[in-house]
Protein backbone atom coordinates (compact mmCIF):
# COMPACT_ATOMS: atom_id res chain seq x y z
CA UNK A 1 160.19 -65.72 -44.10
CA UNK A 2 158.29 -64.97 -40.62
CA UNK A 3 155.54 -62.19 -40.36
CA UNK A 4 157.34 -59.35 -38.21
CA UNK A 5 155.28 -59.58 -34.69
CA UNK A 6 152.79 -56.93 -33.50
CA UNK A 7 153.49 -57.56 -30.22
CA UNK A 8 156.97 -55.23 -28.58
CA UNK A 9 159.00 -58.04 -26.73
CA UNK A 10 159.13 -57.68 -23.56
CA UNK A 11 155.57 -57.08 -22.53
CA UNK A 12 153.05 -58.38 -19.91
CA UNK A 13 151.25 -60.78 -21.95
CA UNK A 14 147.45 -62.30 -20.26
CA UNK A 15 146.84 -65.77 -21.10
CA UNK A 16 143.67 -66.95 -20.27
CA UNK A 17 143.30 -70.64 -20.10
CA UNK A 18 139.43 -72.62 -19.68
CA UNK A 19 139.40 -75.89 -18.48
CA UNK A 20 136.84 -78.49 -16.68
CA UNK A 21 136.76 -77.48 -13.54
CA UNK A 22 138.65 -80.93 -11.62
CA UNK A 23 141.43 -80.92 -8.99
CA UNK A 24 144.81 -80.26 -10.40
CA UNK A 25 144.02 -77.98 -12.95
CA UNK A 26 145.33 -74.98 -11.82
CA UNK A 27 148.30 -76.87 -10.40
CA UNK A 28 149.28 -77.88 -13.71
CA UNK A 29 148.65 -74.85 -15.42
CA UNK A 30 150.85 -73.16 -13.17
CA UNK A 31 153.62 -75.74 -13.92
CA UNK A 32 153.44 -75.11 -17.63
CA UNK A 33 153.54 -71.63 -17.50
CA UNK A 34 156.57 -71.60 -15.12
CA UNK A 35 158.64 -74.08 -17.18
CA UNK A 36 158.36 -71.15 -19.78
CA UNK A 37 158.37 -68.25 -17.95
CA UNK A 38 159.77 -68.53 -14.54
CA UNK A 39 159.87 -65.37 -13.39
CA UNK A 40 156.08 -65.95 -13.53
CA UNK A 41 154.70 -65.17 -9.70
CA UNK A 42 151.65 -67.99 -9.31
CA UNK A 43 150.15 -65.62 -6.76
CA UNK A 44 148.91 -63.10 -9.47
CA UNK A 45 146.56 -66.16 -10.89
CA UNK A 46 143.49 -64.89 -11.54
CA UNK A 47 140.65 -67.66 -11.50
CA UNK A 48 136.76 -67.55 -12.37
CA UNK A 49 134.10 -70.00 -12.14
CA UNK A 50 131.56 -70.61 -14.96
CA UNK A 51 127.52 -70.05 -14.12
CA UNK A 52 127.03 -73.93 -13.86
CA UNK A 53 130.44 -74.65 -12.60
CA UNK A 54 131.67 -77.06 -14.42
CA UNK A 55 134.66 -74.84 -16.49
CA UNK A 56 137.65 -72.50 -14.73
CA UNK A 57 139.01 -69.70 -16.10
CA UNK A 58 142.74 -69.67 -15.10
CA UNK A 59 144.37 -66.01 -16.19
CA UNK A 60 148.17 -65.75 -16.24
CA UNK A 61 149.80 -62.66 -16.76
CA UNK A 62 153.39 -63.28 -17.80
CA UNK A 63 156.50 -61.17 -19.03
CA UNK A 64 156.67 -62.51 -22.46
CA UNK A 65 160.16 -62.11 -24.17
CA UNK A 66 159.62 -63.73 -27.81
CA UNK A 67 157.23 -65.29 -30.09
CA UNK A 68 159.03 -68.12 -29.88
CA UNK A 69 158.37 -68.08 -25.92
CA UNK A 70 154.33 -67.96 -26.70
CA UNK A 71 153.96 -70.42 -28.97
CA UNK A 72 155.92 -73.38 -27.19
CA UNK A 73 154.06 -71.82 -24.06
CA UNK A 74 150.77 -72.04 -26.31
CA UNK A 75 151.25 -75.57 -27.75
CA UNK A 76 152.11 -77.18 -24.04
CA UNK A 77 148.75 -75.71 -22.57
CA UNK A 78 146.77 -77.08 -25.18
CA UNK A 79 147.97 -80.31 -25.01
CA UNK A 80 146.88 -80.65 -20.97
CA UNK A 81 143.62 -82.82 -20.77
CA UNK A 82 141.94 -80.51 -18.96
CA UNK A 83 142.41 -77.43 -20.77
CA UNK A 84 139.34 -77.09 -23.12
CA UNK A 85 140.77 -73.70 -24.61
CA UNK A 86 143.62 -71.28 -24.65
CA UNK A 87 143.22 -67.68 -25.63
C-alpha cells in the first residue's frame, strides 16, 4: 500500500542538482531531465558556483505529473558521476 503524496500532480517541481564542477555536467543534467520531462525548457536552468569553485549547483524547475515521474527522474540523476547530490 503506497503513502498518498503531499505533493498535487501537476505542479512546478525545483530540483536542485550539485555536482563537481567539470565540462559536461550541465549538458547531461539537462539530458536526464528531458528524457523525463520534455516539456522541460533548458533555458530556465538556473546555475551557481560554490565559494572555491569546485561544485555547481544546476536548478531545474520542471512540470512534474506523478510520483512515479520523480523518482525514476531522481534515481537517473543520482546515478551520473558527476552529480555529488540531488535535492
Amino acid at each position: 500500500m503506497s503513502e498518498p503524496s503531499l505533493i498535487e500532480y501537476p505542479c512546478d517541481f525545483p530540483i536542485k542538482v550539485m555536482g563537481r564542477q567539470e565540462p559536461g555536467l550541465v549538458q547531461g543534467v539537462v539530458a536526464i531531465v528531458l528524457r523525463h520531462a520534455p516539456d522541460f525548457d533548458p533555458a530556465t536552468v538556473g546555475m551557481r558556483a560554490s565559494s572555491q569553485k569546485k561544485y555547481l549547483s544546476v536548478t531545474c524547475t520542471i512540470r512534474a505529473t506523478s510520483r512515479e515521474q520523480l523518482d525514476a527522474l531522481y534515481r537517473e540523476l543520482c546515478d551520473h558521476p558527476q552529480v555529488v547530490m540531488v535535492l
